[in-house]
N, C-alpha and C. Protein backbone atom coordinates (compact mmCIF):
# COMPACT_ATOMS: atom_id res chain seq x y z
N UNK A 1 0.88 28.26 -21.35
CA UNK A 1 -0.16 27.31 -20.93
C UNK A 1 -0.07 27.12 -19.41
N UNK A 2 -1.22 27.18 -18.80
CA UNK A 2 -1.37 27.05 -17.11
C UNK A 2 -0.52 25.72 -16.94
N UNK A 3 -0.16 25.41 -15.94
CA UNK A 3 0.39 24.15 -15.54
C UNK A 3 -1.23 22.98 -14.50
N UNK A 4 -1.12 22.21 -15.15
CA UNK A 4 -2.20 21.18 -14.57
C UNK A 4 -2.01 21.29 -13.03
N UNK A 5 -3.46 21.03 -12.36
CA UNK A 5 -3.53 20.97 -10.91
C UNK A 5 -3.93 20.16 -11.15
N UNK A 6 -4.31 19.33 -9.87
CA UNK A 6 -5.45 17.85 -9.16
C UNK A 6 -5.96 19.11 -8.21
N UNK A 7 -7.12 18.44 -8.56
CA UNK A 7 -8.54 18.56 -7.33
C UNK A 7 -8.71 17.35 -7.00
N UNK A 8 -8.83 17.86 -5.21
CA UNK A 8 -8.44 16.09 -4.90
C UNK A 8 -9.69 16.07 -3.54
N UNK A 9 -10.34 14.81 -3.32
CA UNK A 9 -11.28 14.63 -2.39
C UNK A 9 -10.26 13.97 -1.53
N UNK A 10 -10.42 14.35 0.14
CA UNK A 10 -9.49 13.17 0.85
C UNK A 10 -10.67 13.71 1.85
N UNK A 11 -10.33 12.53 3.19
CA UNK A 11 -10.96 12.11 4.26
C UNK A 11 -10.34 11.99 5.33
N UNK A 12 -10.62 12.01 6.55
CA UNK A 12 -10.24 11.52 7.74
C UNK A 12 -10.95 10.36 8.21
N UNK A 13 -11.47 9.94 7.52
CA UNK A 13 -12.38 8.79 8.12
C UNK A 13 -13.82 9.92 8.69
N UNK A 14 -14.06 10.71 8.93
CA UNK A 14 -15.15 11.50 9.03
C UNK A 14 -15.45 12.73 8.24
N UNK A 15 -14.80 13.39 7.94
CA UNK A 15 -15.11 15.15 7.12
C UNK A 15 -13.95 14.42 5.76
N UNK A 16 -14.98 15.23 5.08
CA UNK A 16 -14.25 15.64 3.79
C UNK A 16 -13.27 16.69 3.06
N UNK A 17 -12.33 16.26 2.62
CA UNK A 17 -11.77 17.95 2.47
C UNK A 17 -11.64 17.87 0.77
N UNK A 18 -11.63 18.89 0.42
CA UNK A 18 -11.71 19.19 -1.19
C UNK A 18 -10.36 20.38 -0.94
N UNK A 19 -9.48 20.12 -2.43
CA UNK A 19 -8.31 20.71 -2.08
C UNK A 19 -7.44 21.04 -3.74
N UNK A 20 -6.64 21.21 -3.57
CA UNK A 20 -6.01 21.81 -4.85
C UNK A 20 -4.35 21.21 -4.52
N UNK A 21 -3.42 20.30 -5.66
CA UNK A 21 -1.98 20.77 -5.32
C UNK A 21 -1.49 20.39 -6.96
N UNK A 22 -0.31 20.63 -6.59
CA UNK A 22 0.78 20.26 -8.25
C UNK A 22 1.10 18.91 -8.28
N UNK A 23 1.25 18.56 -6.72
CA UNK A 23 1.76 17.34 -6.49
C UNK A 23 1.33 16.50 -5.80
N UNK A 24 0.02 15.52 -6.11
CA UNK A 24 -0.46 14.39 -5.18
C UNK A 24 0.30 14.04 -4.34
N UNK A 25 1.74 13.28 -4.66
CA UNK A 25 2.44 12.29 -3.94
C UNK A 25 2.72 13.36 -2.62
N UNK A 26 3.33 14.56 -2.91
CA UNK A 26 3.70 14.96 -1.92
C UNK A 26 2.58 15.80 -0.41
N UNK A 27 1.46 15.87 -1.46
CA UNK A 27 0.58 16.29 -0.46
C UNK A 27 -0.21 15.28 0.25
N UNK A 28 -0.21 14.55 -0.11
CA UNK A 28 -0.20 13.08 0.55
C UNK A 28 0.20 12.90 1.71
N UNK A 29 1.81 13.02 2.18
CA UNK A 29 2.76 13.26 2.91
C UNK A 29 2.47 14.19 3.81
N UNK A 30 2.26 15.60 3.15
CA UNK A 30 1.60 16.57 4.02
C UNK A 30 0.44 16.46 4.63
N UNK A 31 -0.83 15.97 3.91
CA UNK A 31 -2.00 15.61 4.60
C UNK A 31 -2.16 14.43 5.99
N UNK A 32 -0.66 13.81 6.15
CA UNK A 32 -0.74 12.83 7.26
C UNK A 32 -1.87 11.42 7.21
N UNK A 33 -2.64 11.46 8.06
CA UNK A 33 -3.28 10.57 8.52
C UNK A 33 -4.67 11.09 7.51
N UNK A 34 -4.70 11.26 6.05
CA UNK A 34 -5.98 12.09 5.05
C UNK A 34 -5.74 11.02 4.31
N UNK A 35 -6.66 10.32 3.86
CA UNK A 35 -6.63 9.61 2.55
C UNK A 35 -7.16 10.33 1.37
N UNK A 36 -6.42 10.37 0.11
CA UNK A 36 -7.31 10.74 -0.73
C UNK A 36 -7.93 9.95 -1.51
N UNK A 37 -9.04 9.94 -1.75
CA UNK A 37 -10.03 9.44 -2.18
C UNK A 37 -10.15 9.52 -3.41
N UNK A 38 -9.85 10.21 -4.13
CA UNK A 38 -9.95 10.55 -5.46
C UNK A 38 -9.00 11.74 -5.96
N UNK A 39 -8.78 12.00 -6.86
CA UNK A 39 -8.08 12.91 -7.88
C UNK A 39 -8.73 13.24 -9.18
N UNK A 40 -8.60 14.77 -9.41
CA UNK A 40 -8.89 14.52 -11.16
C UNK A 40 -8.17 15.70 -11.47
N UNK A 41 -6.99 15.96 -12.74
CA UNK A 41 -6.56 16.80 -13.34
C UNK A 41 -7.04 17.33 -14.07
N UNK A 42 -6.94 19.28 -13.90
CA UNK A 42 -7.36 19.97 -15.10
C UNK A 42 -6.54 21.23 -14.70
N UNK A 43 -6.56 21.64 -15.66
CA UNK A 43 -5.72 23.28 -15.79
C UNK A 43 -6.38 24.20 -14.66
N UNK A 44 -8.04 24.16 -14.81
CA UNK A 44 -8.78 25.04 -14.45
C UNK A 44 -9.06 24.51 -12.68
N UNK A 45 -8.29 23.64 -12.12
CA UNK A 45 -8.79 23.18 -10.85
C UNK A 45 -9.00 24.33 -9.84
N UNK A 46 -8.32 24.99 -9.82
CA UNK A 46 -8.40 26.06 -8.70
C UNK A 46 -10.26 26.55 -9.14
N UNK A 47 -10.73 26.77 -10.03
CA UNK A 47 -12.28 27.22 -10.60
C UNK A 47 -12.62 26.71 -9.97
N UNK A 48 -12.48 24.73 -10.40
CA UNK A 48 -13.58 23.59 -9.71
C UNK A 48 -13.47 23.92 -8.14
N UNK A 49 -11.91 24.15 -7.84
CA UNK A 49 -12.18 24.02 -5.95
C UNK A 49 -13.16 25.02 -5.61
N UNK A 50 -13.53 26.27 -5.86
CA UNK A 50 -14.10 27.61 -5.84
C UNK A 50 -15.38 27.16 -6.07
N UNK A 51 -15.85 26.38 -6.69
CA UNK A 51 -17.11 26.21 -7.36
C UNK A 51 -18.32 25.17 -6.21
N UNK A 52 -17.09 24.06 -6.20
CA UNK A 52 -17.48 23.02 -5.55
C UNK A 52 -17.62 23.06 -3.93
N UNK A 53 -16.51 24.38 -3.34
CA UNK A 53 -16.69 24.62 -2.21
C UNK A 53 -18.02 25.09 -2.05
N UNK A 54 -18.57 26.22 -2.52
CA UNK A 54 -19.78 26.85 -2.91
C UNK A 54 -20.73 26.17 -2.85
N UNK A 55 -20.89 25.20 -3.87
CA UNK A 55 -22.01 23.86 -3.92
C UNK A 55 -22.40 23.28 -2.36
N UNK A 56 -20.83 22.70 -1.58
CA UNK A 56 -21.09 22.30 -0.80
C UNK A 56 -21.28 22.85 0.39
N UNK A 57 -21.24 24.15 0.58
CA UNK A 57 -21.14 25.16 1.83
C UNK A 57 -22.16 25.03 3.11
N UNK A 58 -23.42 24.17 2.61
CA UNK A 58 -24.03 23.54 3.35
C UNK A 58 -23.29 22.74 4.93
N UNK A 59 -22.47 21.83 4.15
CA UNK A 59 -22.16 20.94 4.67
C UNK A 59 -20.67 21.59 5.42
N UNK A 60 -20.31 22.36 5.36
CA UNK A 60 -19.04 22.89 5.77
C UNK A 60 -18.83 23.38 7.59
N UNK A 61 -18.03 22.46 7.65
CA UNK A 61 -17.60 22.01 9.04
C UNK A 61 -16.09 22.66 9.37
N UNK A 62 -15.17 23.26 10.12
CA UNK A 62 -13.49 23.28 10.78
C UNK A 62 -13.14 24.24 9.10
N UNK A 63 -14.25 25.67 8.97
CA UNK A 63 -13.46 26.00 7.91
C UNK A 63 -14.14 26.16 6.43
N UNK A 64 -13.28 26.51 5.23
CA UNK A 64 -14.19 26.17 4.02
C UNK A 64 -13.80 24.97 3.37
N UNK A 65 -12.59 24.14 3.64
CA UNK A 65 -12.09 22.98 3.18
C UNK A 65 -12.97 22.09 3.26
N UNK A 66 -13.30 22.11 4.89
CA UNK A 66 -13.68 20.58 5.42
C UNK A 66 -15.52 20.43 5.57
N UNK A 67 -16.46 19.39 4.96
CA UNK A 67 -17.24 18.79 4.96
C UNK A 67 -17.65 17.98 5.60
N UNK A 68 -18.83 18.19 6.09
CA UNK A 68 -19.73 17.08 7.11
C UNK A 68 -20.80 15.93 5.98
N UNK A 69 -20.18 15.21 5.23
CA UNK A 69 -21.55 14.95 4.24
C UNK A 69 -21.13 13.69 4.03
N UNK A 70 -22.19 12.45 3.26
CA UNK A 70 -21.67 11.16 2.65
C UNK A 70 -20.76 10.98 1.70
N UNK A 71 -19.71 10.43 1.85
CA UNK A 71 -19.07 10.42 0.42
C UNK A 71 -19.39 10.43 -1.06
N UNK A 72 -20.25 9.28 -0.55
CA UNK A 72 -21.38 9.06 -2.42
C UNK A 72 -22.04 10.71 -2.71
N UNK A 73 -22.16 11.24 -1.46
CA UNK A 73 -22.74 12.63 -1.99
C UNK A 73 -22.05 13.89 -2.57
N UNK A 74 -20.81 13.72 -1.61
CA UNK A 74 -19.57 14.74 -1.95
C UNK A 74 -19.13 14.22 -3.43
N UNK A 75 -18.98 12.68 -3.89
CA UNK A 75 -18.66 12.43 -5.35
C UNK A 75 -19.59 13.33 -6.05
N UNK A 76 -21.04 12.87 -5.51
CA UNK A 76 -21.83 13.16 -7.13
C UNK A 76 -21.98 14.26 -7.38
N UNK A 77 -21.65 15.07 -6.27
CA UNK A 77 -22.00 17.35 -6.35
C UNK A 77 -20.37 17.55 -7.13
N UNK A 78 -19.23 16.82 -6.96
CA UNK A 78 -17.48 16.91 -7.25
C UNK A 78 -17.66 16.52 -8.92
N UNK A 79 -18.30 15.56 -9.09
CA UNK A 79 -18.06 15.56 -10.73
C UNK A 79 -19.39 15.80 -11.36
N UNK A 80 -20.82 16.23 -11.10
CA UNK A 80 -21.47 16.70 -11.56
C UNK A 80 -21.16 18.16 -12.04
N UNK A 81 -20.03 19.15 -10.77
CA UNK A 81 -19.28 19.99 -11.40
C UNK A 81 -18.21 20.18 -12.05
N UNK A 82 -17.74 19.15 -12.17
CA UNK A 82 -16.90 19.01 -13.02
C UNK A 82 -17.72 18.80 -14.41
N UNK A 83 -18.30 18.05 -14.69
CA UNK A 83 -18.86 17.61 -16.19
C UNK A 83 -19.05 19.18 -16.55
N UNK A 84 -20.16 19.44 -16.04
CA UNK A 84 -20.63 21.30 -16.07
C UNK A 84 -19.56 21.92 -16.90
N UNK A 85 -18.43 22.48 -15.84
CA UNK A 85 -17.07 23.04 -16.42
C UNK A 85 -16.64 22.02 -17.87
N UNK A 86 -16.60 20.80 -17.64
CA UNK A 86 -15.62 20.35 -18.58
C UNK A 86 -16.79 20.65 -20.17
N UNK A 87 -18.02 19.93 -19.76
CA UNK A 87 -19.06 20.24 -21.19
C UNK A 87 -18.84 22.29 -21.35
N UNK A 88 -18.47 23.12 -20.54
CA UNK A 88 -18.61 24.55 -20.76
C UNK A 88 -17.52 24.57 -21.98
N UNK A 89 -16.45 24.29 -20.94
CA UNK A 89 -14.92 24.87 -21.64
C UNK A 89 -15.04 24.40 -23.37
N UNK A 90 -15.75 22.56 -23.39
CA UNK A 90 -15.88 22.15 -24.76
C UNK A 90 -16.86 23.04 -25.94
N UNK A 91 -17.54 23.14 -25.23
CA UNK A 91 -18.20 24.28 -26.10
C UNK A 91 -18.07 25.62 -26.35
N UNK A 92 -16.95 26.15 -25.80
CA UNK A 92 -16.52 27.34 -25.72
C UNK A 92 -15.20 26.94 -26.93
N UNK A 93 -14.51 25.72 -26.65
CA UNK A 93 -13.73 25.80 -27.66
C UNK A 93 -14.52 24.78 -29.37
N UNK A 94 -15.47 24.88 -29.44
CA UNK A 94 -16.39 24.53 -30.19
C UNK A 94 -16.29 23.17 -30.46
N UNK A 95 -16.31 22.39 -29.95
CA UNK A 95 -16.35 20.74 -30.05
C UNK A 95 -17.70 20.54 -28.97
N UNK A 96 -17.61 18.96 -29.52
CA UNK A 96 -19.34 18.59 -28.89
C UNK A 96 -18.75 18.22 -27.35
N UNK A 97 -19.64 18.37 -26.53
CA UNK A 97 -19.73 18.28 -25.11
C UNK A 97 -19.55 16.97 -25.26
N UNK A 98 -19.51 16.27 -23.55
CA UNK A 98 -19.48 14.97 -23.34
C UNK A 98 -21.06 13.90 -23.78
N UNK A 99 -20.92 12.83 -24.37
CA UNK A 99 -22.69 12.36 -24.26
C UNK A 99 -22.84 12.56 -23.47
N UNK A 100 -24.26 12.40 -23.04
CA UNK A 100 -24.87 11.99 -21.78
C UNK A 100 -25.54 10.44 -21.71
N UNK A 101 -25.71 9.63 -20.92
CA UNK A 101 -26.03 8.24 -20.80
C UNK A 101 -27.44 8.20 -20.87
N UNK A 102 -27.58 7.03 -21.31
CA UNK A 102 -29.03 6.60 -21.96
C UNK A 102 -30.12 6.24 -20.57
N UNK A 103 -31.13 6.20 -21.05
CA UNK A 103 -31.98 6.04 -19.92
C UNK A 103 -31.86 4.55 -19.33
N UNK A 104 -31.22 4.51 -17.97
CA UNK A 104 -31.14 3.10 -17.21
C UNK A 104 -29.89 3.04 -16.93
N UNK A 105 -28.71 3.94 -17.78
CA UNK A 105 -27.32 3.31 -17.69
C UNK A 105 -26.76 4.28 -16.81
N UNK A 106 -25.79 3.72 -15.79
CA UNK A 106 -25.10 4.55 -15.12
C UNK A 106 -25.10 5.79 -15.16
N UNK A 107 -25.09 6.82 -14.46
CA UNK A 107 -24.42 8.15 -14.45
C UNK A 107 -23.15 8.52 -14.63
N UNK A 108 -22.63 9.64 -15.45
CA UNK A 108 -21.54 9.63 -16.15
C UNK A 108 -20.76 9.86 -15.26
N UNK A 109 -19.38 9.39 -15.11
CA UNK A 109 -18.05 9.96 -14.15
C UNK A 109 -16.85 10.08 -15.47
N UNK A 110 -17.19 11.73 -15.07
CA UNK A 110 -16.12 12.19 -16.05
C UNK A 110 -14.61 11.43 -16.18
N UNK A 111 -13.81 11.48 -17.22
CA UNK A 111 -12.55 10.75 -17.52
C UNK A 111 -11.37 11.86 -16.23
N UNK A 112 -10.51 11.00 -16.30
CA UNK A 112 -9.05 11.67 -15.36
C UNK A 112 -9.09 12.55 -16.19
N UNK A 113 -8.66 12.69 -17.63
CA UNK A 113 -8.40 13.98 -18.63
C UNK A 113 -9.04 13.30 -19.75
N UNK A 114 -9.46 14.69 -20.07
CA UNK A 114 -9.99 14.36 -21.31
C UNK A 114 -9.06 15.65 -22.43
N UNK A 115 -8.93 14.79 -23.42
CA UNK A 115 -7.76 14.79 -24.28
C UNK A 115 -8.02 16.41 -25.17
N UNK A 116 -9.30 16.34 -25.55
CA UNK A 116 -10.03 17.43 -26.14
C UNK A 116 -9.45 19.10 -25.38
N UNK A 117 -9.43 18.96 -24.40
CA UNK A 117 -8.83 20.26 -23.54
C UNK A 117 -8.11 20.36 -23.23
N UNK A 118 -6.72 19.55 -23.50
CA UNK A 118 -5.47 19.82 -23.07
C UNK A 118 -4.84 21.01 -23.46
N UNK A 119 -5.23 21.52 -24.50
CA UNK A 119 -4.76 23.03 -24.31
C UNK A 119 -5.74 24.11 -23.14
N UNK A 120 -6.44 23.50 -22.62
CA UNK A 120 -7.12 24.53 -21.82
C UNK A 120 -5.82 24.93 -20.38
């Protein structure tokens, strides 16, 4: 079984960077003066980083890491691909995808892990 990554959003207070490690705490440390902003674990993170860089290539500033864009925007393109992948993999291993939310209610933000794919 792959060993879990984080895909992780961090910031400088201006650009965004989208990134891959084993170990939050310590890349943390390494990233210096980067906040991260978010985290989400999955087996398949290295895909999402590949995917999501792609999505955002628009916006790509100092590189393919780093992003020129709003945060609220970098979230909603980061787990709109994520849901994507995570509803794929579920249906590939034949279980029902995630709902989707009713008309009026929030937009979905996928779970840290979802339990269903832990063998992925």
């Amino acid at each position: 079984m792959s060993q879990k990554q984080f895909l992780y959003l961090a910031t400088d207070g201006r650009l965004l960077k989208i990134g891959i490690t084993n170990d939050p705490a310590r890349r943390m440390v390494e990233l210096g003066n980067l906040r991260i902003v978010k985290l989400w674990r999955r087996t398949y993170a290295r895909a999402l980083e590949t995917a999501i860089k792609g999505i955002l290539a628009y916006a790509a500033e100092r590189g393919s890491e780093w992003f020129n864009l709003p945060l609220q925007e970098a979230l909603f393109e980061v787990e709109r691909t994520i849901r994507i992948e995570d509803d794929d993999r579920a249906i590939q291993l034949g279980v029902e995808p995630s709902p989707r939310p009713k008309d009026g209610k929030p937009p979905y933000d996928p779970p840290f892990e979802l339990a269903r794919l832990a063998s992925c």
